[in-house]
C-alpha atoms as a PDB file:
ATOM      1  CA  UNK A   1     -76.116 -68.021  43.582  1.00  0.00           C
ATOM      2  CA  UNK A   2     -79.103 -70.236  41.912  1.00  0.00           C
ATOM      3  CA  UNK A   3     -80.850 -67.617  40.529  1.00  0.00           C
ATOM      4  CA  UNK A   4     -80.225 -64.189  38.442  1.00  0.00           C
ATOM      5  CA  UNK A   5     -83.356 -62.286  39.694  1.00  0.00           C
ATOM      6  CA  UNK A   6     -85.739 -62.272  41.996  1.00  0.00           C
ATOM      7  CA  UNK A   7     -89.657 -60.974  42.950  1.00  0.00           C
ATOM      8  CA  UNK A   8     -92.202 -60.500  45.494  1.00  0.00           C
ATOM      9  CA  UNK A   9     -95.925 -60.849  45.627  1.00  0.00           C
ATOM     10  CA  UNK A  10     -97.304 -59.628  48.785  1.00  0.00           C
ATOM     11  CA  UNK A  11    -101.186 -60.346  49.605  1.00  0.00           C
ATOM     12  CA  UNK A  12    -103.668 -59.644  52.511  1.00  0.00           C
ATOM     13  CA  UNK A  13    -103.794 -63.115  54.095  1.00  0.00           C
ATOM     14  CA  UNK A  14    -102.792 -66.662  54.044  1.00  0.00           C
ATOM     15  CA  UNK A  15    -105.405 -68.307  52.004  1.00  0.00           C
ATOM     16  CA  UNK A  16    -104.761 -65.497  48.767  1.00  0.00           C
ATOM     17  CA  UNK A  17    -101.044 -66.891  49.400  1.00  0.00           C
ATOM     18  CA  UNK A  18    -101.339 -70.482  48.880  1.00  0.00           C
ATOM     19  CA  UNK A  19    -104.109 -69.956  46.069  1.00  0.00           C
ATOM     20  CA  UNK A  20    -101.316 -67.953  44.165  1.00  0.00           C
ATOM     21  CA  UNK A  21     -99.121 -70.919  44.595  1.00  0.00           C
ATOM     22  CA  UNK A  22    -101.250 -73.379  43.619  1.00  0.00           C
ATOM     23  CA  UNK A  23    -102.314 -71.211  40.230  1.00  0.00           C
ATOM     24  CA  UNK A  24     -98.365 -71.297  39.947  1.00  0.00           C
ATOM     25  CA  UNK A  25     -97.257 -75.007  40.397  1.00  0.00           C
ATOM     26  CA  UNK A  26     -99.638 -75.745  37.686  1.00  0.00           C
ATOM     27  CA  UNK A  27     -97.324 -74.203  35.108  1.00  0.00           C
ATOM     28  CA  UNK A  28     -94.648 -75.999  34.168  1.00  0.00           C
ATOM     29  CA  UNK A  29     -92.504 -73.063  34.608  1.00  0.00           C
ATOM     30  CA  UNK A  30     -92.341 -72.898  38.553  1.00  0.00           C
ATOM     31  CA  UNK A  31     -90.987 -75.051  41.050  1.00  0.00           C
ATOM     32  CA  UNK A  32     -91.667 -74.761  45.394  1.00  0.00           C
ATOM     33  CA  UNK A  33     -88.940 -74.009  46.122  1.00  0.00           C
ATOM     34  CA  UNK A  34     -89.140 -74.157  50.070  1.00  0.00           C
ATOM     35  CA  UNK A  35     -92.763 -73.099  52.613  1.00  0.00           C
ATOM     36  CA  UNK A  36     -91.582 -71.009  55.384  1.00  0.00           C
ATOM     37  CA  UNK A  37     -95.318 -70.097  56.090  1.00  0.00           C
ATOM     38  CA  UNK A  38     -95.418 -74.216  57.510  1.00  0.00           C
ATOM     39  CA  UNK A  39     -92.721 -74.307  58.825  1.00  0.00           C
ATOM     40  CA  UNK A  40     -90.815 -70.954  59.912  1.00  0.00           C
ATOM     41  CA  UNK A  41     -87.121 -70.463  60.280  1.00  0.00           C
ATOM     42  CA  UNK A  42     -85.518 -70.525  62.930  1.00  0.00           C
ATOM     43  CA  UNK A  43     -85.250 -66.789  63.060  1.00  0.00           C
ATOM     44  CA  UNK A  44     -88.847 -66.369  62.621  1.00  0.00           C
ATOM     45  CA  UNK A  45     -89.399 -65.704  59.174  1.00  0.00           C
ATOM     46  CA  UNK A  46     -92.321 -66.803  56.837  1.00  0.00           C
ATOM     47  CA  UNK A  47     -92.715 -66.692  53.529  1.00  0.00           C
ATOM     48  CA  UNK A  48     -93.407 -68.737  50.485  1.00  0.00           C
ATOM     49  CA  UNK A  49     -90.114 -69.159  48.053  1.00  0.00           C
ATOM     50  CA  UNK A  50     -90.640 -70.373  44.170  1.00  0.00           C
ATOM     51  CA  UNK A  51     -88.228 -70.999  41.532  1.00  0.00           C
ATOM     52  CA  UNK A  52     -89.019 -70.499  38.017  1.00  0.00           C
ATOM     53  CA  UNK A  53     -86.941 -71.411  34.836  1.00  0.00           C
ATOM     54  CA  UNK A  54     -87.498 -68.792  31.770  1.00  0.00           C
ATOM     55  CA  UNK A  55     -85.766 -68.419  28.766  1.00  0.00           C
ATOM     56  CA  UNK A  56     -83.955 -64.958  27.288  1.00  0.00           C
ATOM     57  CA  UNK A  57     -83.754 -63.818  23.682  1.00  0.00           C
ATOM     58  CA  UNK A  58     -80.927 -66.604  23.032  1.00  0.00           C
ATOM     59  CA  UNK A  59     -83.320 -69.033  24.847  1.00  0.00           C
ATOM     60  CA  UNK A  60     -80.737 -69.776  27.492  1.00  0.00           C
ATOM     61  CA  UNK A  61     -82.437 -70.474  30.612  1.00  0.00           C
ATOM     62  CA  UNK A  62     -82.152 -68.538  33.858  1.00  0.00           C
ATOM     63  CA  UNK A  63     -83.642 -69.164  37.058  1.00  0.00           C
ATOM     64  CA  UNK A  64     -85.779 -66.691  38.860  1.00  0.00           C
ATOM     65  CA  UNK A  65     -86.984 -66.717  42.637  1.00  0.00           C
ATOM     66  CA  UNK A  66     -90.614 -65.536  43.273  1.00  0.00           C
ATOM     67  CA  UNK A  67     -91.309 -64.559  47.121  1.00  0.00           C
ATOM     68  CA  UNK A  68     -95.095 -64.704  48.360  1.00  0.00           C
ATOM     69  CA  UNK A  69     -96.052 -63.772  51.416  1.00  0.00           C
ATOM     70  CA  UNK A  70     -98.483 -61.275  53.234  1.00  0.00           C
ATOM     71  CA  UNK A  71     -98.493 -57.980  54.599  1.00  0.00           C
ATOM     72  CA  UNK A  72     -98.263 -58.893  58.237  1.00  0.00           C
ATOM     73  CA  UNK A  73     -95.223 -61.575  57.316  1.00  0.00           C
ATOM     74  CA  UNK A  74     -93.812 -58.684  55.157  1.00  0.00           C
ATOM     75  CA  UNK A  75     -94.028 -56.089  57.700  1.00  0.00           C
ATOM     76  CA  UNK A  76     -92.066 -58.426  60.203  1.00  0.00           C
ATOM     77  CA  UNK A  77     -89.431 -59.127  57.395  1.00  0.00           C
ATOM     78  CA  UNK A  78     -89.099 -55.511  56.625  1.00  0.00           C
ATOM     79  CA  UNK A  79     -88.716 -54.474  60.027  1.00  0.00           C
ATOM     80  CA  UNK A  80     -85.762 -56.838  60.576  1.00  0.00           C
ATOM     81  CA  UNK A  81     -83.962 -55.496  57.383  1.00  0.00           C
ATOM     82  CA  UNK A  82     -84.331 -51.883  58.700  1.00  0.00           C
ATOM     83  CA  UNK A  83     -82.534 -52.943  62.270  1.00  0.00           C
ATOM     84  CA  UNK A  84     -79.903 -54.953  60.131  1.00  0.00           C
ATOM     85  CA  UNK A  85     -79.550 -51.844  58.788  1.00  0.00           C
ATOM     86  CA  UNK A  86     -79.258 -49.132  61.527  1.00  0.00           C
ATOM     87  CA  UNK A  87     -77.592 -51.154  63.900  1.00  0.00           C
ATOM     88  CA  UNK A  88     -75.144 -52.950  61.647  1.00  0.00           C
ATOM     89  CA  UNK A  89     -76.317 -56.542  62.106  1.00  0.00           C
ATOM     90  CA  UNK A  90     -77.559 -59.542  59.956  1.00  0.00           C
ATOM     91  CA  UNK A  91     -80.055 -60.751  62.409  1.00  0.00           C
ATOM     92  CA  UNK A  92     -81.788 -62.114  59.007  1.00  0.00           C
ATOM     93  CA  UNK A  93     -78.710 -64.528  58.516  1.00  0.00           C
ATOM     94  CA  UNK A  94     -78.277 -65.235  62.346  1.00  0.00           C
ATOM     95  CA  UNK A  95     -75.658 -63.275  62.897  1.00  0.00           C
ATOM     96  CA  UNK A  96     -77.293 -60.610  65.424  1.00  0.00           C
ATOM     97  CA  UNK A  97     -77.240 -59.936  68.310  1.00  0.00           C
ATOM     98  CA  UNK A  98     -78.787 -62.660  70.609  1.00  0.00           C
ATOM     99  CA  UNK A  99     -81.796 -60.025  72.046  1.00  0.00           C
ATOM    100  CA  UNK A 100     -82.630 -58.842  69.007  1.00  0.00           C
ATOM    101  CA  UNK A 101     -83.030 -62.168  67.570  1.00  0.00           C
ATOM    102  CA  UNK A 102     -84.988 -63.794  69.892  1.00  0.00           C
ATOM    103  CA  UNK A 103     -87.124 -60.485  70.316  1.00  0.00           C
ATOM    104  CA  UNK A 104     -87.818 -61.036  66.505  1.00  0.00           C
ATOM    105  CA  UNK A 105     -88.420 -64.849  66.559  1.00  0.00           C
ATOM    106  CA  UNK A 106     -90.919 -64.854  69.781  1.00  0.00           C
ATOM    107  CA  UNK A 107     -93.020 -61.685  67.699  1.00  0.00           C
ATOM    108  CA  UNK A 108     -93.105 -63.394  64.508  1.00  0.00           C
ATOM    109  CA  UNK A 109     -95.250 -66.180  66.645  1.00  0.00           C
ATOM    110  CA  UNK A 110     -97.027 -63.186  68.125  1.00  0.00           C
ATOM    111  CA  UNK A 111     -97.610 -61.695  64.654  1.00  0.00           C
ATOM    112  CA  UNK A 112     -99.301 -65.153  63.077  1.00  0.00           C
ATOM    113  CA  UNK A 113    -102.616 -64.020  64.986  1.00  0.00           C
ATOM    114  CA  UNK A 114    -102.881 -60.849  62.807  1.00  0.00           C
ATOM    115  CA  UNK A 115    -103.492 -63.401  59.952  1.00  0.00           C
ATOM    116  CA  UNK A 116    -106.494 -63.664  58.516  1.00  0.00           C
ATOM    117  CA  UNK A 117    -108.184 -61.312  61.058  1.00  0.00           C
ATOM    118  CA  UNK A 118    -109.598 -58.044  58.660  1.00  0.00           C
ATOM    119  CA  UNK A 119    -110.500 -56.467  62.483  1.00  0.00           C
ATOM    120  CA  UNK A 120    -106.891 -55.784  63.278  1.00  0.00           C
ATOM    121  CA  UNK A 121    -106.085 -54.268  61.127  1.00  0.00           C
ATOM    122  CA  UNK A 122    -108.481 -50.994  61.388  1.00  0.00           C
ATOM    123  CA  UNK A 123    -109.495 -49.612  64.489  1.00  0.00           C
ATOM    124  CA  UNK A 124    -107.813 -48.031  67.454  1.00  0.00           C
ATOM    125  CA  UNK A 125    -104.335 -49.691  69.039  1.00  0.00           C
ATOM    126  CA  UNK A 126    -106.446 -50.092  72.524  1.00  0.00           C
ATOM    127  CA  UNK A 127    -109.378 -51.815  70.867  1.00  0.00           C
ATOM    128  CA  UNK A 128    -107.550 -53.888  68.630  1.00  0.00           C
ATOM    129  CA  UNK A 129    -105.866 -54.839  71.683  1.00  0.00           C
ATOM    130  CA  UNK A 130    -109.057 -56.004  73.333  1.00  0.00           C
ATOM    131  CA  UNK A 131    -109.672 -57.970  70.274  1.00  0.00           C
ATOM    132  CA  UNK A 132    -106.806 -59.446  70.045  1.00  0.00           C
ATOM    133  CA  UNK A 133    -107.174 -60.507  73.080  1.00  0.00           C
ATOM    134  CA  UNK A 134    -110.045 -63.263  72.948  1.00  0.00           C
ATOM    135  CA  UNK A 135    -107.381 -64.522  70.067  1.00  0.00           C
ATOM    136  CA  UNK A 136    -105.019 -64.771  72.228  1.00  0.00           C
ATOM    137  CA  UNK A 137    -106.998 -66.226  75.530  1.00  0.00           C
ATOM    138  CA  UNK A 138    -108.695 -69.089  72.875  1.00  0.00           C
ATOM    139  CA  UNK A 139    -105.125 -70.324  72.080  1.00  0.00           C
ATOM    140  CA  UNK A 140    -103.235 -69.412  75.506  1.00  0.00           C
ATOM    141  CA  UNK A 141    -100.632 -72.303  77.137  1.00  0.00           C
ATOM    142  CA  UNK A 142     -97.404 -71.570  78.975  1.00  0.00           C
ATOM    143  CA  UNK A 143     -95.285 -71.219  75.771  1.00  0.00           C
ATOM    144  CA  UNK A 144     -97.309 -68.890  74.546  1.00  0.00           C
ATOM    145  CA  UNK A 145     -97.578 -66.614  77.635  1.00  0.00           C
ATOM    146  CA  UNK A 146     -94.114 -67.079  78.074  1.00  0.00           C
ATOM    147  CA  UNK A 147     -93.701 -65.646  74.381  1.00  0.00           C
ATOM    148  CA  UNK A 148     -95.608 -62.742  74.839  1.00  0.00           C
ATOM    149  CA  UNK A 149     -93.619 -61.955  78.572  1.00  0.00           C
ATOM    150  CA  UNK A 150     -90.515 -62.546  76.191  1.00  0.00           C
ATOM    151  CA  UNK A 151     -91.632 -59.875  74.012  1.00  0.00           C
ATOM    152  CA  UNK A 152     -93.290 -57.631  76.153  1.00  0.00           C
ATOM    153  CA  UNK A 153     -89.554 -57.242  78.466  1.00  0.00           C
ATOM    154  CA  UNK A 154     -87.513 -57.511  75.735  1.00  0.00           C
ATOM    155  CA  UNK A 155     -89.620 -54.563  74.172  1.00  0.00           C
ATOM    156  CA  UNK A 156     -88.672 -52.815  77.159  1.00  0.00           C
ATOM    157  CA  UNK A 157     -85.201 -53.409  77.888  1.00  0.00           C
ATOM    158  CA  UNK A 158     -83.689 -52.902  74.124  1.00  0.00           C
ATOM    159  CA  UNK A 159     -85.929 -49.593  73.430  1.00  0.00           C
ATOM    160  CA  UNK A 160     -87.440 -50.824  70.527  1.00  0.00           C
ATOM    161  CA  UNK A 161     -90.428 -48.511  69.890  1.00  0.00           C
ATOM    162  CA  UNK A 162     -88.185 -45.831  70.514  1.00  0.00           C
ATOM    163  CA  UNK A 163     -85.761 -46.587  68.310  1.00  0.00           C
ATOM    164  CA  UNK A 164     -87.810 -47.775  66.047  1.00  0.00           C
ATOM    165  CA  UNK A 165     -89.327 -43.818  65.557  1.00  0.00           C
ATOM    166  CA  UNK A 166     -85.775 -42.862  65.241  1.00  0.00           C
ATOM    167  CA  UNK A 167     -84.877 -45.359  62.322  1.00  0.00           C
ATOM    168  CA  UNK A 168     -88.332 -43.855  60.466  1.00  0.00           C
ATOM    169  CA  UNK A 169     -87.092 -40.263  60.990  1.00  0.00           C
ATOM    170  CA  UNK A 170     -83.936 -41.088  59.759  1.00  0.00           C
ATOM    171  CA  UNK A 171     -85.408 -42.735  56.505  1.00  0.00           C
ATOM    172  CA  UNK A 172     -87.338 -39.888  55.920  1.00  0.00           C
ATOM    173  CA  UNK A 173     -84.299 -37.470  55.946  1.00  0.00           C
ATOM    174  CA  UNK A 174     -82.544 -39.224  53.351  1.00  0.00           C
ATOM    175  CA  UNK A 175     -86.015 -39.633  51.123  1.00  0.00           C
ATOM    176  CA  UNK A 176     -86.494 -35.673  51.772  1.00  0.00           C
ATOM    177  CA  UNK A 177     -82.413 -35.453  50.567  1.00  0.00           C
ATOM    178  CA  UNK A 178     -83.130 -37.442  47.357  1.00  0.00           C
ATOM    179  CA  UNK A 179     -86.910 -36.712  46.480  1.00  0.00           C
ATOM    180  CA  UNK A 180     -85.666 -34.437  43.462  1.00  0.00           C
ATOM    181  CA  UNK A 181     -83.917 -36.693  41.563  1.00  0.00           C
ATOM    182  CA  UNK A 182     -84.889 -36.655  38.605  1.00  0.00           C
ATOM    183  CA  UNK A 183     -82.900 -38.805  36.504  1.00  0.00           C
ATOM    184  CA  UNK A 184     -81.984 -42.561  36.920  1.00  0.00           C
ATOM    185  CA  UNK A 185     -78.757 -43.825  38.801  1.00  0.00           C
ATOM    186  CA  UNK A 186     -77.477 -44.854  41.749  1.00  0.00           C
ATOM    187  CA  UNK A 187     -77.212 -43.412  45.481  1.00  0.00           C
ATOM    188  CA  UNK A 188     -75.222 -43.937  48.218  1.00  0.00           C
ATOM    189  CA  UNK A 189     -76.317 -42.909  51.184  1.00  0.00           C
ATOM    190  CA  UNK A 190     -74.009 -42.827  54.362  1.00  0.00           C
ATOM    191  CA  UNK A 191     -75.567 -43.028  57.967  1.00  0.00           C
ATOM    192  CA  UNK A 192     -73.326 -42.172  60.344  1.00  0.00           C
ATOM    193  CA  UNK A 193     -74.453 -43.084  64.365  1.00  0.00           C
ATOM    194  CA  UNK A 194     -73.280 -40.563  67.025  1.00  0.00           C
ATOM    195  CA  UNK A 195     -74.243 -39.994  70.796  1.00  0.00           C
ATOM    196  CA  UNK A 196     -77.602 -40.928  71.920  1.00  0.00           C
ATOM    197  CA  UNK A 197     -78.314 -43.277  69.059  1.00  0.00           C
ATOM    198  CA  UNK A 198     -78.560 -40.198  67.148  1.00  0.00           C
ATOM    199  CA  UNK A 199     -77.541 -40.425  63.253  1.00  0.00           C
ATOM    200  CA  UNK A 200     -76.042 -38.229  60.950  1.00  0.00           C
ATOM    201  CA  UNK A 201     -77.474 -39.198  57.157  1.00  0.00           C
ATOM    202  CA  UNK A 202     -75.672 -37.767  54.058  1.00  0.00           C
ATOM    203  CA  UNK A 203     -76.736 -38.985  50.373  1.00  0.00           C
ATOM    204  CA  UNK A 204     -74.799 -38.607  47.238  1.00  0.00           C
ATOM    205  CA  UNK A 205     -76.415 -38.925  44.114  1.00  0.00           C
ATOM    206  CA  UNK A 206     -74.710 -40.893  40.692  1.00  0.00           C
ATOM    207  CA  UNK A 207     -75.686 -40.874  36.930  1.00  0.00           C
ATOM    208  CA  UNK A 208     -76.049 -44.354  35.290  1.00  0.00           C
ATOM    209  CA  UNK A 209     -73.025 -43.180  33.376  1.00  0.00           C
ATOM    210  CA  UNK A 210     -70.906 -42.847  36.288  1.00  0.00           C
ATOM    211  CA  UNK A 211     -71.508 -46.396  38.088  1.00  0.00           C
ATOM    212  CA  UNK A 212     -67.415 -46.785  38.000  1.00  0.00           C
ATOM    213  CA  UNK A 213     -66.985 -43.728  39.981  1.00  0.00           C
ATOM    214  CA  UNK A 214     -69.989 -44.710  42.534  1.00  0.00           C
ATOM    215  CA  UNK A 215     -68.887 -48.460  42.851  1.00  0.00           C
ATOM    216  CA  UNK A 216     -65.507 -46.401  44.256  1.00  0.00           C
ATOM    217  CA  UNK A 217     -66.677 -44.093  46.546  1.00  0.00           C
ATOM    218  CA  UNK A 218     -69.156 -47.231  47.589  1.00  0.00           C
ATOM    219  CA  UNK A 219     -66.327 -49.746  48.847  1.00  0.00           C
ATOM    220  CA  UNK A 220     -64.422 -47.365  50.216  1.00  0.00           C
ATOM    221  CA  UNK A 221     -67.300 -46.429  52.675  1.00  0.00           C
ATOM    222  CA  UNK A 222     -67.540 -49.962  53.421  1.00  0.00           C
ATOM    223  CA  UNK A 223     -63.845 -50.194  53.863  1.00  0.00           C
ATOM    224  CA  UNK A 224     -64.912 -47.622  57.411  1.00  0.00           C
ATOM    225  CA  UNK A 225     -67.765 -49.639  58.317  1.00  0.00           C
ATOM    226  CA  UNK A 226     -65.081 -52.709  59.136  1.00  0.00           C
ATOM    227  CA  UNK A 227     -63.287 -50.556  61.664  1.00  0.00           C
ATOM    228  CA  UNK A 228     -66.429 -48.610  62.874  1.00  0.00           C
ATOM    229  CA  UNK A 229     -69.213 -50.489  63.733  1.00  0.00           C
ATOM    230  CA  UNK A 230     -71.494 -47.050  63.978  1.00  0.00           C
ATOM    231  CA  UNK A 231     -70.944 -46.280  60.340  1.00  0.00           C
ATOM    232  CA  UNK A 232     -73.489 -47.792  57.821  1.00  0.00           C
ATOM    233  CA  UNK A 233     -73.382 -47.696  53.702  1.00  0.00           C
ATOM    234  CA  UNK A 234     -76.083 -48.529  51.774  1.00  0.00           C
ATOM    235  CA  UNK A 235     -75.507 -48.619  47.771  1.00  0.00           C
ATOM    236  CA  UNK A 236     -78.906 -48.524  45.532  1.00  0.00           C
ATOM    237  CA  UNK A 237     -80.432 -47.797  42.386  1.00  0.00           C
ATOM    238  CA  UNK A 238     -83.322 -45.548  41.553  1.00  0.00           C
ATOM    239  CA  UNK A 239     -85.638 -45.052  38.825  1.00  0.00           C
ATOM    240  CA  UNK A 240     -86.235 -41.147  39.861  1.00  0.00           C
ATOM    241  CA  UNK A 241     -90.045 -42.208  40.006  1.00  0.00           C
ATOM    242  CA  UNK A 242     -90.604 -40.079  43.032  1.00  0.00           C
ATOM    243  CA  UNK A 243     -87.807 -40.409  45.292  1.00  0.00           C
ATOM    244  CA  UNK A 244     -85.887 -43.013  47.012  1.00  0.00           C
ATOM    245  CA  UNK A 245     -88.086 -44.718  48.954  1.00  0.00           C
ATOM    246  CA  UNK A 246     -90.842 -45.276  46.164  1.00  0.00           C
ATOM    247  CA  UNK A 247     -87.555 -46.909  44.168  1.00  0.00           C
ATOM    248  CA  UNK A 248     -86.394 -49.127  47.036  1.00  0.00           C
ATOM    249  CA  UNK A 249     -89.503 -49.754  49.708  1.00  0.00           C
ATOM    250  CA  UNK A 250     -88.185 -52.732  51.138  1.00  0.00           C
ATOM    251  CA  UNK A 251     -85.074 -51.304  52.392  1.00  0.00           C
ATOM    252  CA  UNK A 252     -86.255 -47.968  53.511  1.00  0.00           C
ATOM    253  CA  UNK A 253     -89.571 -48.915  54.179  1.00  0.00           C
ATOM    254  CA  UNK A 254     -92.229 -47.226  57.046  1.00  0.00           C
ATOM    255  CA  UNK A 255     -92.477 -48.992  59.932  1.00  0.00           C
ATOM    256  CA  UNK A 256     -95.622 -47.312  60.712  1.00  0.00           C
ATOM    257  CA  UNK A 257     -97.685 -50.641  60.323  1.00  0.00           C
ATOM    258  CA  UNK A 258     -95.638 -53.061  61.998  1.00  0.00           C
ATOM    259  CA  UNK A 259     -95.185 -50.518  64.954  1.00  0.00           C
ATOM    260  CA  UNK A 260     -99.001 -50.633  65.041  1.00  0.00           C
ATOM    261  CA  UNK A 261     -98.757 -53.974  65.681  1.00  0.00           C
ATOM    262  CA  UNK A 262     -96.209 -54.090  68.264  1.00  0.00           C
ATOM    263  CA  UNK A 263     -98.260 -51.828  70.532  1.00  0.00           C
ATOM    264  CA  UNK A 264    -101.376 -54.338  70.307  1.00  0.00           C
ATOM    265  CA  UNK A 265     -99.260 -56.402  71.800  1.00  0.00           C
ATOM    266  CA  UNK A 266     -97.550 -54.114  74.709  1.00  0.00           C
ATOM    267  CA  UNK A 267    -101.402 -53.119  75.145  1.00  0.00           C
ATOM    268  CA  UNK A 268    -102.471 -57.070  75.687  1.00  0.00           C
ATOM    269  CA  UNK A 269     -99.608 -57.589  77.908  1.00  0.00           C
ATOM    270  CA  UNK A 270    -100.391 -54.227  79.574  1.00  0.00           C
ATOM    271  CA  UNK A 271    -104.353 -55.133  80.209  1.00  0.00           C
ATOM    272  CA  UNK A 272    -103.890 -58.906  81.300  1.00  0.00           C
ATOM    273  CA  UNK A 273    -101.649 -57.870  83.907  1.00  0.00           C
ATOM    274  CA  UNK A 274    -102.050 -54.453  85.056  1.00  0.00           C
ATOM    275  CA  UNK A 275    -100.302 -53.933  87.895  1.00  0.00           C
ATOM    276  CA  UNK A 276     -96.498 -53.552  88.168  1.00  0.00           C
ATOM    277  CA  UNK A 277     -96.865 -56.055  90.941  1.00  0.00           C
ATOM    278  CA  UNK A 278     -98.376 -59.055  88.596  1.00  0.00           C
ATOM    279  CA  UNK A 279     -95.217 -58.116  86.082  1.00  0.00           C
ATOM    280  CA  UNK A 280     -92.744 -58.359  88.866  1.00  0.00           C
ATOM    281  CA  UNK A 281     -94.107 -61.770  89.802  1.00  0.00           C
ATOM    282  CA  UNK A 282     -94.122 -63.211  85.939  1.00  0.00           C
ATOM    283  CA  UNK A 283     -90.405 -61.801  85.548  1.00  0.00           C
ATOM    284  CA  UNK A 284     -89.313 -63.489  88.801  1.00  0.00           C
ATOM    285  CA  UNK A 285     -91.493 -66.832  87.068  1.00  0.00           C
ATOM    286  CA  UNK A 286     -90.024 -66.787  83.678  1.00  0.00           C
ATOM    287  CA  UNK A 287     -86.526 -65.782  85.097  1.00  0.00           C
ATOM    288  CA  UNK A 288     -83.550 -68.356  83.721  1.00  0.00           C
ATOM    289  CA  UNK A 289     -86.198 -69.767  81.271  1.00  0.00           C
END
């Protein structure tokens, strides 16, 4: 571990982003650390990552990772949290399932033409779509048809929008079980998965005082995730400044935007070809690719 905290600065578009950093690299203080905006993971993910070295009351120095990025990269990144989340993977870390990654990697090249592009990101999901699609048409080859096919099916076959409005409902039933806390501490909050991807969410709330007694209860519900892959724990803290997902947003976050997003691009894919016979005859094109 190279660094004892970290941040996030999240902005409306690219060119905000790299004017932050270059404000930044003109202190002394920070470092680039490494530009995932130029050049992406592998899983998809962009984002700017800075290191900067700042001294405590003892003037020891400790290092301190500052994340910029903007919404549309943010939404992306949030969105794969909440499926490493609800369906027990680490697609972030390439450990996921194969689908989901890929699904994730093709959109993030999908998502860099909501950069930049103040018209997307207003309006109706059916005009936006029309928009989007002179975007799309002005930088159109195979790969990127391909890409959006990829997407489109894979969008299909896995369920996603669907179970995407299922992971939101189930966030807000544990922010409606916590939204009167009014103290600071620490919640765990069990999610248990039953039939039908259905989930079963119980929270349990812990005073600052009694993090020896929560840390317990915490690795013991771990201990069941190891033998049941449907059963997820997540441990946080919370301020009591309005509930639990105004104190943690990244990990329960709405994916209200990014869905958005995802049905411009089911709506492109939908206008450019629609028939059910043109789909048939770009699945039997793309298939083995």
């Amino acid at each position: 571990m190279n660094d004892i905290a970290g941040c996030r600065v999240i902005l409306s578009n690219k060119k905000k982003v790299y004017k932050l950093k270059k404000l930044l690299l003109q202190k002394t203080d920070f470092k680039l650390r490494k530009d995932y905006i130029a050049t992406p993971r592998e899983s998809g993910y962009r984002s700017l990552h800075l290191i900067g070295k700042f001294s405590n009351e003892n003037q020891d120095k400790h290092y301190v990772e500052l994340q910029i990025r903007t919404f549309v990269q943010h939404y992306w990144a949030t969105a794969v949290e909440i499926v490493d989340l609800f369906t027990n993977q680490s697609i972030k870390s390439n450990m996921g399932d194969k689908q989901w990654e890929t699904w994730f990697k093709y959109l993030s090249e999908l998502f860099v033409f909501f950069e930049d592009n103040p018209y997307l990101h207003s309006s109706s999901t059916k005009s936006n779509a029309i928009y989007y699609k002179d975007l799309y048409l002005k930088n159109k080859d195979d790969k990127l048809e391909f890409i959006l096919f990829q997407v489109y099916s894979l969008t299909k076959k896995l369920d996603i929008i669907e179970k995407f409005q299922l992971f939101t409902k189930s966030i807000d039933i544990a922010n409606e079980q916590l939204k009167n806390i009014s103290q600071k501490g620490f919640v765990l909050i069990i999610i248990d998965k039953v039939e039908n991807d259905r989930f079963i969410i119980n929270s349990k709330f812990f005073l600052e005082t009694e993090f020896q007694l929560a840390n317990k209860e915490y690795l013991e519900a771990e201990k069941k995730t190891l033998n049941n892959t449907h059963y997820v724990t997540a441990f946080v803290a919370t301020n009591a400044l309005g509930g639990i997902k105004e104190a943690y947003p990244n990990y329960f976050a709405d994916s209200t935007k990014f869905l958005e997003y995802l049905g411009i691009l089911i709506s492109l894919y939908e206008h450019l070809y629609p028939s059910y016979l043109f789909r048939i005859v770009n699945k039997i094109r793309y298939l083995g690719k």
